[in-house]
PDB file of N, CA and C in Angstrom:
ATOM      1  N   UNK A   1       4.063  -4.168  -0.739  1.00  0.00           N
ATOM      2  CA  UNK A   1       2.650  -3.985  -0.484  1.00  0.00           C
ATOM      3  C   UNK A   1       2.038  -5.310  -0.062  1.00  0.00           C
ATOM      4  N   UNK A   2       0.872  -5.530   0.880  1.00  0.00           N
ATOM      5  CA  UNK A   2       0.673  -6.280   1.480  1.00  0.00           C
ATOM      6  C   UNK A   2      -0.648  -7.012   0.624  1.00  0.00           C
ATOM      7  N   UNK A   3      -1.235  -8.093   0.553  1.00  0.00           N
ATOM      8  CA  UNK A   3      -2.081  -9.030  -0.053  1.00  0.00           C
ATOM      9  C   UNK A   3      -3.406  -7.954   0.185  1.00  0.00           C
ATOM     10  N   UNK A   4      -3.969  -7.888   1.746  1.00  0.00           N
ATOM     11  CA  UNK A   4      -4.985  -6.828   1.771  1.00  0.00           C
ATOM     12  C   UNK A   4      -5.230  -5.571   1.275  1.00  0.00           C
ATOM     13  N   UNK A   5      -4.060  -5.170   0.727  1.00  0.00           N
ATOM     14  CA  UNK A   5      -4.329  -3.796  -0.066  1.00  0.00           C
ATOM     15  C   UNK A   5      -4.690  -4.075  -1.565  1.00  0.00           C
ATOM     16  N   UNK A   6      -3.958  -5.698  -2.129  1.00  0.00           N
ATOM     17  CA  UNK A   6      -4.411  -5.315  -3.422  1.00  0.00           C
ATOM     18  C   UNK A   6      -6.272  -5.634  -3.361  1.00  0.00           C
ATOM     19  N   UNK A   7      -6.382  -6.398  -2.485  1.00  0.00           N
ATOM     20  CA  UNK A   7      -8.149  -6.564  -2.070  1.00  0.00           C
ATOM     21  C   UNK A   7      -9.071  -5.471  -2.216  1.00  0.00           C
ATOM     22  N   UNK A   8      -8.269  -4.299  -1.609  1.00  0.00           N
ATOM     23  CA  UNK A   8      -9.111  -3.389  -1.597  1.00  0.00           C
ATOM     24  C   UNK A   8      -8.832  -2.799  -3.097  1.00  0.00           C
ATOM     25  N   UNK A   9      -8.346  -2.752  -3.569  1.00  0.00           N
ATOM     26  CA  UNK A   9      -8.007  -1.980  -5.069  1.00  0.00           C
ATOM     27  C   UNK A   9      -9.250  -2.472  -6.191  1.00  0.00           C
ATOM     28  N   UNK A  10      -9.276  -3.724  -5.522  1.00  0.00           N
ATOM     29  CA  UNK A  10     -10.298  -4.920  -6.484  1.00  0.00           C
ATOM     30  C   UNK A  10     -11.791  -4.297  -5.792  1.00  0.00           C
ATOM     31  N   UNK A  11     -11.828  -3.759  -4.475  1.00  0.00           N
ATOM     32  CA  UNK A  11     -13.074  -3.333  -4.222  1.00  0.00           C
ATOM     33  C   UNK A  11     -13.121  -2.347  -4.487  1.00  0.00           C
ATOM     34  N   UNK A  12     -12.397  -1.400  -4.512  1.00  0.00           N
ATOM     35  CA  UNK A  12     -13.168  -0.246  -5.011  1.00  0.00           C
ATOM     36  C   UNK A  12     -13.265   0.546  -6.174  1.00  0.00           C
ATOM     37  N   UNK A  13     -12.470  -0.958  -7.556  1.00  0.00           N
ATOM     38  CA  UNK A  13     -12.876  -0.601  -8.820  1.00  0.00           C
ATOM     39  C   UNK A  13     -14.517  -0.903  -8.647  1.00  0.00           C
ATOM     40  N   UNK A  14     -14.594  -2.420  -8.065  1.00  0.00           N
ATOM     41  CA  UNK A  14     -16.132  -2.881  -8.676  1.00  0.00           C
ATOM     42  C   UNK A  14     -17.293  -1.724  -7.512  1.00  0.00           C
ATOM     43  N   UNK A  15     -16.587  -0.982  -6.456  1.00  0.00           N
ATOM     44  CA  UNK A  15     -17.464  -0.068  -5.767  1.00  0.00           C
ATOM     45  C   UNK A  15     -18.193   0.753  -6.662  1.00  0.00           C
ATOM     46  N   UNK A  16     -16.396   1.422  -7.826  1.00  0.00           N
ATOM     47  CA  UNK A  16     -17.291   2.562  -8.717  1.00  0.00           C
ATOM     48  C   UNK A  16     -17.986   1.869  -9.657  1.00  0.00           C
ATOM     49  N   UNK A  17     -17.660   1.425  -9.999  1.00  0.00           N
ATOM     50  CA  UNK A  17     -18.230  -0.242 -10.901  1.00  0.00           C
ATOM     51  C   UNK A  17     -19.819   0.585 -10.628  1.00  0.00           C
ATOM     52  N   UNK A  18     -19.856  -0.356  -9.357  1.00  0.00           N
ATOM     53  CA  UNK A  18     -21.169  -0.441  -9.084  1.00  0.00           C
ATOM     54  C   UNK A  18     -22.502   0.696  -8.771  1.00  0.00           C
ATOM     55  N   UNK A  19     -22.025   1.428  -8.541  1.00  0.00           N
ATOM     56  CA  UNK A  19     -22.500   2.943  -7.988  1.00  0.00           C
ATOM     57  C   UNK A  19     -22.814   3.466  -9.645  1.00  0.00           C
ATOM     58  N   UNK A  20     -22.019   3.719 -10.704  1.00  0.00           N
ATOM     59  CA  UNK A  20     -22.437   4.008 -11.818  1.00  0.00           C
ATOM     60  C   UNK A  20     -23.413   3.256 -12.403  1.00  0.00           C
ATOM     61  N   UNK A  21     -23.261   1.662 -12.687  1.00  0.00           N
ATOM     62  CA  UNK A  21     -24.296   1.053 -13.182  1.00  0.00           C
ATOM     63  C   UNK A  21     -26.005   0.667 -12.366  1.00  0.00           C
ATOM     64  N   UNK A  22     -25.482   0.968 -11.411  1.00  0.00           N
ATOM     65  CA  UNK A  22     -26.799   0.915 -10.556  1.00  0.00           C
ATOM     66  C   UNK A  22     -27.571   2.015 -10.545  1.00  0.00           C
ATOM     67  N   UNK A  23     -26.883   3.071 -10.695  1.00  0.00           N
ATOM     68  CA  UNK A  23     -27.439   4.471 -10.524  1.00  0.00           C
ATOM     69  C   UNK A  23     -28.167   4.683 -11.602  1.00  0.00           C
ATOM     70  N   UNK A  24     -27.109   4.271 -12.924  1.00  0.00           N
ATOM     71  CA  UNK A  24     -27.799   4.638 -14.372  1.00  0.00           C
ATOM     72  C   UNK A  24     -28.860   3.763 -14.415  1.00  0.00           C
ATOM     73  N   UNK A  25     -29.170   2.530 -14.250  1.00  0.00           N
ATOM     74  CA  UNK A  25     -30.478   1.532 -14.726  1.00  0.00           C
ATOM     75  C   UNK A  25     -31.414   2.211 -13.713  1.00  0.00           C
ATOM     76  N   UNK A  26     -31.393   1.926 -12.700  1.00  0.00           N
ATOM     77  CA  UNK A  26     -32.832   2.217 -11.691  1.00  0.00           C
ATOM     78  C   UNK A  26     -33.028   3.964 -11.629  1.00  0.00           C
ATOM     79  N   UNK A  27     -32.192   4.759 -12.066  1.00  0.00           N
ATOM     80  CA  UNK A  27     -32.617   6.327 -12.656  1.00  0.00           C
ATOM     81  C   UNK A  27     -33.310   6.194 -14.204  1.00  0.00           C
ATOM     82  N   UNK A  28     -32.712   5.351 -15.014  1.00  0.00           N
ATOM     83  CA  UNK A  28     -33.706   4.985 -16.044  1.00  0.00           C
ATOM     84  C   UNK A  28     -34.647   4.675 -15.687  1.00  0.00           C
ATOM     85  N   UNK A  29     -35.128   3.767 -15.028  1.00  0.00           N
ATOM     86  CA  UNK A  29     -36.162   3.163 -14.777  1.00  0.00           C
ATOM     87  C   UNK A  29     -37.085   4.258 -14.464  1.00  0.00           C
ATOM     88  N   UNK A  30     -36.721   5.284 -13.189  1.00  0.00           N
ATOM     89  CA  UNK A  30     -37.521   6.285 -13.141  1.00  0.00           C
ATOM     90  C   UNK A  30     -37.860   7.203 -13.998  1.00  0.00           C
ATOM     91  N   UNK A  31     -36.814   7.519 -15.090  1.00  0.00           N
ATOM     92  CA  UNK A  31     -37.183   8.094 -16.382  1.00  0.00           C
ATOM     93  C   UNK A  31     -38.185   7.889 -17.345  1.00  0.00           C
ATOM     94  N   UNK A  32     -38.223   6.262 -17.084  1.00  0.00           N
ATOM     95  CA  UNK A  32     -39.506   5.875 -18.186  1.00  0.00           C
ATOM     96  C   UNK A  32     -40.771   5.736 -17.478  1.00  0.00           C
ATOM     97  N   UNK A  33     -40.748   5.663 -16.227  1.00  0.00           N
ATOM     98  CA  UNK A  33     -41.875   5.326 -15.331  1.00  0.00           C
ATOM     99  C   UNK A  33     -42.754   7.501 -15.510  1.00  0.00           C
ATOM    100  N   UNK A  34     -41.956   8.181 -15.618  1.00  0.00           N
ATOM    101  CA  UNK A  34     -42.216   9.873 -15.713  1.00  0.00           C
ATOM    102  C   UNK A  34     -42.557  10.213 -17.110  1.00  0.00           C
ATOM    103  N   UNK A  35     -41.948   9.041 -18.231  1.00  0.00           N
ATOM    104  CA  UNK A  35     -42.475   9.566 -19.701  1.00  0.00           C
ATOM    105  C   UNK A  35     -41.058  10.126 -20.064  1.00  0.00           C
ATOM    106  N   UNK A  36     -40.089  10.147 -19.735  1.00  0.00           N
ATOM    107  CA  UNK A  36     -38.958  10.923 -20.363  1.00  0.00           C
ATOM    108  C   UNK A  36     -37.778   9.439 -21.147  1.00  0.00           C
ATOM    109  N   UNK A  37     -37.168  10.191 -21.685  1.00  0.00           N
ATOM    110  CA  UNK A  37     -36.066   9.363 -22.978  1.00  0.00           C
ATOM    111  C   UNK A  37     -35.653   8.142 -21.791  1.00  0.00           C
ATOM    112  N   UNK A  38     -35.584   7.171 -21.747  1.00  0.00           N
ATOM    113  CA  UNK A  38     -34.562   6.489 -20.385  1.00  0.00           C
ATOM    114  C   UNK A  38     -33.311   6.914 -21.430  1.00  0.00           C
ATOM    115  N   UNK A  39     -32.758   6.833 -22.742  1.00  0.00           N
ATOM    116  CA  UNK A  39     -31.348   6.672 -22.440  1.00  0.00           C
ATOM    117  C   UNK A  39     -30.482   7.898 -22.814  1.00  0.00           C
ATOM    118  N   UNK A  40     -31.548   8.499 -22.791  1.00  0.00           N
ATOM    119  CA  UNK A  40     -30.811  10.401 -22.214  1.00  0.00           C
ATOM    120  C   UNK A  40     -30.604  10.159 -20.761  1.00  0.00           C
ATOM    121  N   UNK A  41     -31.386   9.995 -20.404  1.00  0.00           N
ATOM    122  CA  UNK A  41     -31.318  10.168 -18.597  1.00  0.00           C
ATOM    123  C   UNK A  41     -30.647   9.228 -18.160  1.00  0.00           C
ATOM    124  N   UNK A  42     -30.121   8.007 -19.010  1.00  0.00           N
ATOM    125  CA  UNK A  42     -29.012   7.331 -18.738  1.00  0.00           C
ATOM    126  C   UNK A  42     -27.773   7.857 -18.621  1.00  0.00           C
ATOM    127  N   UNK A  43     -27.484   8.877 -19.631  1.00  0.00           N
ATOM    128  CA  UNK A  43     -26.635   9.174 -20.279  1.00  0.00           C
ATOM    129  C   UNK A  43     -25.724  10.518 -19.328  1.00  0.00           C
ATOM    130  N   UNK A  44     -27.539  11.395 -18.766  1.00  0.00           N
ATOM    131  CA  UNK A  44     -27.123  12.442 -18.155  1.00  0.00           C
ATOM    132  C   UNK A  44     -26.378  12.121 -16.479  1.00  0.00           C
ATOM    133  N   UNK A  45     -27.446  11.060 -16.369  1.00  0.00           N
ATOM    134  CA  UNK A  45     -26.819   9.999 -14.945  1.00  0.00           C
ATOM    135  C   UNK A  45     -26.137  10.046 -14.416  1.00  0.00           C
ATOM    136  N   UNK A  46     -25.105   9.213 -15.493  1.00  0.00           N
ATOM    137  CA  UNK A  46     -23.466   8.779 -16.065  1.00  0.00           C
ATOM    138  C   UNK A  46     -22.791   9.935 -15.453  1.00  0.00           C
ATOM    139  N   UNK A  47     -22.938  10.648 -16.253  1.00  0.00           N
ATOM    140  CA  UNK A  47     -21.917  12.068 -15.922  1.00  0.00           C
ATOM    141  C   UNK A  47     -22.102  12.423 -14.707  1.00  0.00           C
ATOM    142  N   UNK A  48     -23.207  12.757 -14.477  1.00  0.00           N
ATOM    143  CA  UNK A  48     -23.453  13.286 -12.574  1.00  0.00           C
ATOM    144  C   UNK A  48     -23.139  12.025 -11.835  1.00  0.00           C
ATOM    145  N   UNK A  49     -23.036  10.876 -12.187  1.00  0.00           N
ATOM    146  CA  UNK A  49     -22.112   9.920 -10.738  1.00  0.00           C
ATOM    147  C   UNK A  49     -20.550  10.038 -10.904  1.00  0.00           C
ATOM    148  N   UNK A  50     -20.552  10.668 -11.699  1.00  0.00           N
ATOM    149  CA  UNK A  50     -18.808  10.403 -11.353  1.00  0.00           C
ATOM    150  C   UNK A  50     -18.003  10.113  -9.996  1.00  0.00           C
ATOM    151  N   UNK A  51     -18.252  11.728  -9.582  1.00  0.00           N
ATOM    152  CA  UNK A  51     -17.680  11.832  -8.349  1.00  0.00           C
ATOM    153  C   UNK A  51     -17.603  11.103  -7.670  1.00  0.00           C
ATOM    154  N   UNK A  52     -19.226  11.024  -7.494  1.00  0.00           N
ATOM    155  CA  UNK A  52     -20.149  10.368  -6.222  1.00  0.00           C
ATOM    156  C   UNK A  52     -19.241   8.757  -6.446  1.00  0.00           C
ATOM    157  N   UNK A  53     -19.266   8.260  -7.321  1.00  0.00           N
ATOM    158  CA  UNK A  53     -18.677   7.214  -7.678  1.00  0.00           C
ATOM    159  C   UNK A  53     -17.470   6.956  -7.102  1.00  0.00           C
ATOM    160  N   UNK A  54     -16.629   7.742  -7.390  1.00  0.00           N
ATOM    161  CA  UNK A  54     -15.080   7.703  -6.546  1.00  0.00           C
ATOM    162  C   UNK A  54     -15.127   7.556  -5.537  1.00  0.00           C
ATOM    163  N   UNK A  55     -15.628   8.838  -4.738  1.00  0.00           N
ATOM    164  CA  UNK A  55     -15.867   9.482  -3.182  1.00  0.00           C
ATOM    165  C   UNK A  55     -16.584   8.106  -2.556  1.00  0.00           C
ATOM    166  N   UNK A  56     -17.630   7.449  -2.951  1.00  0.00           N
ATOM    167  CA  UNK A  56     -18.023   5.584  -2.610  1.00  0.00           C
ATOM    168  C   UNK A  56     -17.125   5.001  -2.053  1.00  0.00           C
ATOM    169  N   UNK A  57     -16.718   4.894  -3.725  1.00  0.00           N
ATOM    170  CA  UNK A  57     -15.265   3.579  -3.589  1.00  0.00           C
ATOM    171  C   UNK A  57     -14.027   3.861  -2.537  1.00  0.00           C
ATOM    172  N   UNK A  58     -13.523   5.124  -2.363  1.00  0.00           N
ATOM    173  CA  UNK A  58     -12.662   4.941  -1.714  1.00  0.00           C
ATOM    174  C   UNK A  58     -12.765   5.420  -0.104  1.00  0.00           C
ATOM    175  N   UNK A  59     -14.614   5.699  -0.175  1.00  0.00           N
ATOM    176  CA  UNK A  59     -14.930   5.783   1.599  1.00  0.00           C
ATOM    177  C   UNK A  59     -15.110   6.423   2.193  1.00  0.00           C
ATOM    178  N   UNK A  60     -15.391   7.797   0.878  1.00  0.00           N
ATOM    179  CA  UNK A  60     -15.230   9.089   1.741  1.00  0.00           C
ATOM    180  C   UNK A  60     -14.162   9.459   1.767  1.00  0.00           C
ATOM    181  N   UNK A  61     -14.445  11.350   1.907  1.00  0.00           N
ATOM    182  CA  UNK A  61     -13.064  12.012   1.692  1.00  0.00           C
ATOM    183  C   UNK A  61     -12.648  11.911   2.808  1.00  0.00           C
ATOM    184  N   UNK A  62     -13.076  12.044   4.109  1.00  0.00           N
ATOM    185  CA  UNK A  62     -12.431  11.749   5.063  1.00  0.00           C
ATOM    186  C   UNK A  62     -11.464  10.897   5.494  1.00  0.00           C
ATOM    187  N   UNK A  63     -11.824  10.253   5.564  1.00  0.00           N
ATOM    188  CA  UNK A  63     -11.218   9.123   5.055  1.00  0.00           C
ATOM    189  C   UNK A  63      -9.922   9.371   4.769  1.00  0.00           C
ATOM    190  N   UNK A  64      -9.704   9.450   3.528  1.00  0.00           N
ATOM    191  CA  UNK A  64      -8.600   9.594   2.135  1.00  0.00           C
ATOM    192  C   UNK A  64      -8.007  10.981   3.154  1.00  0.00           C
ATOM    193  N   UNK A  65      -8.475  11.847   3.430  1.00  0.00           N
ATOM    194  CA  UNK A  65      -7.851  13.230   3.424  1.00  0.00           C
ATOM    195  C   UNK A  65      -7.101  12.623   4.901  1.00  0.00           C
ATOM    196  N   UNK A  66      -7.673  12.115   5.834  1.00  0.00           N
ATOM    197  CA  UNK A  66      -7.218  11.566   7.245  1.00  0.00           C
ATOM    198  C   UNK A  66      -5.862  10.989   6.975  1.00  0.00           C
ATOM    199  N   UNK A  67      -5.771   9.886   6.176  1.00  0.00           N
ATOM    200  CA  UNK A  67      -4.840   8.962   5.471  1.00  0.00           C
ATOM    201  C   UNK A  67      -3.301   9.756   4.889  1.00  0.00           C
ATOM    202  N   UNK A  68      -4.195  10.474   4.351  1.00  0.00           N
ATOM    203  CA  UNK A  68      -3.358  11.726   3.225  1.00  0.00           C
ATOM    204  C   UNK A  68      -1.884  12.108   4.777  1.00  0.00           C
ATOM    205  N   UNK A  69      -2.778  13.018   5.786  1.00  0.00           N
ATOM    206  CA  UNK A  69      -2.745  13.668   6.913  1.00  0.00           C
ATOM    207  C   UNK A  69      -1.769  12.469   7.676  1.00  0.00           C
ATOM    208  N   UNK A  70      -1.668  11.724   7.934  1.00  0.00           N
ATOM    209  CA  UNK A  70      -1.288  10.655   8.647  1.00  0.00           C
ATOM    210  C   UNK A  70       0.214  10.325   7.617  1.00  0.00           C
ATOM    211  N   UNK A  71       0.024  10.168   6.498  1.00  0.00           N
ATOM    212  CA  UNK A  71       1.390   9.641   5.806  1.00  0.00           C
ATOM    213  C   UNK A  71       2.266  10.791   5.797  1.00  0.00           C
ATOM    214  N   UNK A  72       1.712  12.110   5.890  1.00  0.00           N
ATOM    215  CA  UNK A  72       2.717  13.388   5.815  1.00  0.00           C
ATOM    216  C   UNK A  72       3.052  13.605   7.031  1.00  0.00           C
ATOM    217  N   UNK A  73       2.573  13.416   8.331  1.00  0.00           N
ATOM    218  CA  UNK A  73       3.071  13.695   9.689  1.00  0.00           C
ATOM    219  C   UNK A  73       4.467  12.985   9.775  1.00  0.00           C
ATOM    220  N   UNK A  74       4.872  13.061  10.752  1.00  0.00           N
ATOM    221  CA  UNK A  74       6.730  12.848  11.000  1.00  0.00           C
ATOM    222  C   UNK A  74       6.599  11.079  11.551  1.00  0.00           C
ATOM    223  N   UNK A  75       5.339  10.605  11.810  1.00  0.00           N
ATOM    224  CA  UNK A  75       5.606   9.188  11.945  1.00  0.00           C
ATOM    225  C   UNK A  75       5.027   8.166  10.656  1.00  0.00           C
ATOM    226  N   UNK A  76       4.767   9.288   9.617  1.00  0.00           N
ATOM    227  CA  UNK A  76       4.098   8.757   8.151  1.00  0.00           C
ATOM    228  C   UNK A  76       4.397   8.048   7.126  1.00  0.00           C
ATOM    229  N   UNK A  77       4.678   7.161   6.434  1.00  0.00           N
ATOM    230  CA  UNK A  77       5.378   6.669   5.186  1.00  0.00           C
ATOM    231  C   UNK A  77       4.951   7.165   3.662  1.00  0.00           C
ATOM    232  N   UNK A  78       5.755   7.242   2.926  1.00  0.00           N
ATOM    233  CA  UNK A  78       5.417   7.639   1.453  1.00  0.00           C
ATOM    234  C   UNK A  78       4.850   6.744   1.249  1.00  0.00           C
ATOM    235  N   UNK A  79       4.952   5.479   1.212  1.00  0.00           N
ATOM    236  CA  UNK A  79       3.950   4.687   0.833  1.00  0.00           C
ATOM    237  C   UNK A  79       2.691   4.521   0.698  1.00  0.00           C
ATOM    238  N   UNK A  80       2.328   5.106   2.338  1.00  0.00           N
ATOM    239  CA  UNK A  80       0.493   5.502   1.957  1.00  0.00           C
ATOM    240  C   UNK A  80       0.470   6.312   1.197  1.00  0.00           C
ATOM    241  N   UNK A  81       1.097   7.298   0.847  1.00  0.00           N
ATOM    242  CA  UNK A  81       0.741   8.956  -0.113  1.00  0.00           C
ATOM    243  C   UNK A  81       0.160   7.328  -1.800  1.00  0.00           C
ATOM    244  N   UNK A  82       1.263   6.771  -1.751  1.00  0.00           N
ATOM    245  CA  UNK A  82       1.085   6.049  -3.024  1.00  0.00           C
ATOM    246  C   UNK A  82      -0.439   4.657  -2.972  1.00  0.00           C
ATOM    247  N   UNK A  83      -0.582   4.419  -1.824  1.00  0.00           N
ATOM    248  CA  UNK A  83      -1.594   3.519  -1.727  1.00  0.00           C
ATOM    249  C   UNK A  83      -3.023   4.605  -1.697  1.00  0.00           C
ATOM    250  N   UNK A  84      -2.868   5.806  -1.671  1.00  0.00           N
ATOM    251  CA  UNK A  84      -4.183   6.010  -1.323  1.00  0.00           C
ATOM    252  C   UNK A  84      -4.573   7.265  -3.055  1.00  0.00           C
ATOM    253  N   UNK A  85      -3.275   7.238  -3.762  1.00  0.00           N
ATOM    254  CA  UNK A  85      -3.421   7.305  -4.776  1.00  0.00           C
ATOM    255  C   UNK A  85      -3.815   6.200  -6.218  1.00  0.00           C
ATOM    256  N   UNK A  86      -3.094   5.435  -5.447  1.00  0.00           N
ATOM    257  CA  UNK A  86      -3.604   3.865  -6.195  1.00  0.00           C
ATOM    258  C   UNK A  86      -5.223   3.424  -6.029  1.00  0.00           C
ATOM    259  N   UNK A  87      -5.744   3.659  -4.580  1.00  0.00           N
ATOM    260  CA  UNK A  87      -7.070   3.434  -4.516  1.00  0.00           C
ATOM    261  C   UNK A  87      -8.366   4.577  -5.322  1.00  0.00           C
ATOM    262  N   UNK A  88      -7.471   5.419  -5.808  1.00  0.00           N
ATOM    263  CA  UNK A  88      -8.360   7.085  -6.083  1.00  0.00           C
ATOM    264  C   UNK A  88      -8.267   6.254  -7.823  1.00  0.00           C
ATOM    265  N   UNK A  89      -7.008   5.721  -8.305  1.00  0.00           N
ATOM    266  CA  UNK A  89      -7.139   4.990  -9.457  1.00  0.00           C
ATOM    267  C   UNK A  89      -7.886   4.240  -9.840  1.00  0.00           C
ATOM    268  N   UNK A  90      -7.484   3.248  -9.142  1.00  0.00           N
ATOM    269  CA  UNK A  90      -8.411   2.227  -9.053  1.00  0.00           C
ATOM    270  C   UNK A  90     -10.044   2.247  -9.180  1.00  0.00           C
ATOM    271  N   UNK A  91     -10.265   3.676  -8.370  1.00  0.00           N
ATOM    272  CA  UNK A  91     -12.199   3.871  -8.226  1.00  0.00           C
ATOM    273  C   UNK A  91     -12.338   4.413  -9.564  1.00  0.00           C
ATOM    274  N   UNK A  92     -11.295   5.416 -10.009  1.00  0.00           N
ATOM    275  CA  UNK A  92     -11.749   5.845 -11.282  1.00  0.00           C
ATOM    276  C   UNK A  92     -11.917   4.917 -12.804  1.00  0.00           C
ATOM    277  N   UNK A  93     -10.642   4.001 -12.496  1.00  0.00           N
ATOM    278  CA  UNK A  93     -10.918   3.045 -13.578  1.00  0.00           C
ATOM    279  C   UNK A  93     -12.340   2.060 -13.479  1.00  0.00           C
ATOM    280  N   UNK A  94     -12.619   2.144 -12.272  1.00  0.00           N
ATOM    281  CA  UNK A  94     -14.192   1.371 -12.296  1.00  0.00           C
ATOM    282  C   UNK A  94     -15.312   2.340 -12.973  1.00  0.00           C
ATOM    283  N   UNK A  95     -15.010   3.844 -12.749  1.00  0.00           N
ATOM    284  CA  UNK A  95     -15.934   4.380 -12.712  1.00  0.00           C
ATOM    285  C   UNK A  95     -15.971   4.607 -14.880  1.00  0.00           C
ATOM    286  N   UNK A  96     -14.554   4.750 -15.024  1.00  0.00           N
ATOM    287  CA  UNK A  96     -14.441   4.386 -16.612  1.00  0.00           C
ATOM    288  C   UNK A  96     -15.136   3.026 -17.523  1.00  0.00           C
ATOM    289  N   UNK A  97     -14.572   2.162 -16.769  1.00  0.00           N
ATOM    290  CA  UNK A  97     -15.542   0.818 -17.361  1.00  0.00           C
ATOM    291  C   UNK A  97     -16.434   0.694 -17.178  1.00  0.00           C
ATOM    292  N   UNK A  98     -17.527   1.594 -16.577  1.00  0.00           N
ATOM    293  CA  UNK A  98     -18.965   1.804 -16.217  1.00  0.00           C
ATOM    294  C   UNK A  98     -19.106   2.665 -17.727  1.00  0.00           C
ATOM    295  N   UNK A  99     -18.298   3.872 -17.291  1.00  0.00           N
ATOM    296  CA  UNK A  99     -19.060   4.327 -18.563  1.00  0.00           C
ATOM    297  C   UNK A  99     -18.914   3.853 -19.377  1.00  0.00           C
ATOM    298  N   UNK A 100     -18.437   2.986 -20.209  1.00  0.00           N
ATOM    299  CA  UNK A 100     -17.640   2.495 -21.126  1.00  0.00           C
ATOM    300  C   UNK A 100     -19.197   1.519 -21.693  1.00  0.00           C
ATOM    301  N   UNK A 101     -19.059   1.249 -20.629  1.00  0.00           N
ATOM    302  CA  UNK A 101     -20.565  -0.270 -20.857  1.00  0.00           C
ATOM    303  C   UNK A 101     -21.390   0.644 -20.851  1.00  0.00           C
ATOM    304  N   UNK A 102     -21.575   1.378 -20.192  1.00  0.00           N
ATOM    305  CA  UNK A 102     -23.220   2.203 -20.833  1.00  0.00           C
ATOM    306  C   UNK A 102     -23.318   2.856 -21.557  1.00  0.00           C
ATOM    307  N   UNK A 103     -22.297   3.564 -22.258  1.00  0.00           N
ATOM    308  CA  UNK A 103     -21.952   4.069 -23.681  1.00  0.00           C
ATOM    309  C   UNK A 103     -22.745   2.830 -25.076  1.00  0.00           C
ATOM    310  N   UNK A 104     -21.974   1.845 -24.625  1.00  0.00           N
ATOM    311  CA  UNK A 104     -22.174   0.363 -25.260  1.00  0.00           C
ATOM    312  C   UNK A 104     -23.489   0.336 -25.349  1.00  0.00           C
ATOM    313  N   UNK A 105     -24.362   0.533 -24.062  1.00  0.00           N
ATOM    314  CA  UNK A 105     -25.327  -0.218 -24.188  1.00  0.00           C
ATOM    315  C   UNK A 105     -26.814   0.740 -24.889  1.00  0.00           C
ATOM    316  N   UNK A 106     -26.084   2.641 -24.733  1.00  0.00           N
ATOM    317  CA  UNK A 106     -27.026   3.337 -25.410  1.00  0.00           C
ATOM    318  C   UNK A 106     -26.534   3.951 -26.638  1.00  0.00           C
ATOM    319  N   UNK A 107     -25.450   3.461 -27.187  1.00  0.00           N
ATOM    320  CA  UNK A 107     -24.968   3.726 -28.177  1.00  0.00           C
ATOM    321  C   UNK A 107     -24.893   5.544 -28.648  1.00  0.00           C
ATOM    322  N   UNK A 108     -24.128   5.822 -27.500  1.00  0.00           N
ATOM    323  CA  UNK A 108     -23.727   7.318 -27.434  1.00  0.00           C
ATOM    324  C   UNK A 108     -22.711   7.064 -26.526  1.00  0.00           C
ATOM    325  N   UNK A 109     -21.777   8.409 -27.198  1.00  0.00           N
ATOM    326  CA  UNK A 109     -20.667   8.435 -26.329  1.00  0.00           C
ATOM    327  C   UNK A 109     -20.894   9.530 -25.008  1.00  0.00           C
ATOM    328  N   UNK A 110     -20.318   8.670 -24.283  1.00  0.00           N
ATOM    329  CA  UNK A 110     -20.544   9.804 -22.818  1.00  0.00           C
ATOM    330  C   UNK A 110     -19.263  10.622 -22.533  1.00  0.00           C
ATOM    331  N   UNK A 111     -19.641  11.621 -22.756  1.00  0.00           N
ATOM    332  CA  UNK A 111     -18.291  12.666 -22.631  1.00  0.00           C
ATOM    333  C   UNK A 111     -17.694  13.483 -21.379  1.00  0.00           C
TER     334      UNK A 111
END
């Protein structure tokens, strides 16, 4: 595997990284600005970025599904099948240590 791929692995943990914790504070923010709990609506946030979180980090399904499409054709390598599973990892473990810290920081577990 080549130096630029582990680059991207590093971007698109801190992508989901980022997409969760950004989403949850400035949706709080609008929570308290409306009168409602901010760290319910932190909490409920959390859970509804998941996806969105992944699907970020790794660029769109297109993307990924194109990639997918390209390593299975007859001029394709297994290797991408494994790099573009590594990057689907990678977004999710960002999107875990997101929740992880905002669990932390409203002292509820996000399930």
């Amino acid at each position: 595997m080549e130096e630029r791929f582990f680059a991207s692995l590093i971007h698109c943990f801190f992508i989901a990284f980022g997409v969760i914790i950004g989403g949850t504070l400035i949706g709080s923010i609008g929570a308290f600005a409306t009168g409602d709990a901010p760290f319910t609506e932190m909490n409920r946030l959390a859970k509804k970025l998941r996806i969105w979180a992944i699907v970020a980090a790794i660029g769109g399904t297109f993307d990924a599904i194109e990639n997918l499409e390209k390593s299975l054709g007859p001029d394709g390598s297994s290797i991408d099948i494994v790099k573009q599973g590594l990057l689907i990892l990678s977004a999710m473990g960002g999107v875990k240590g997101a929740m992880l810290l905002i669990g932390w920081l409203i002292q509820e577990e996000i399930t």
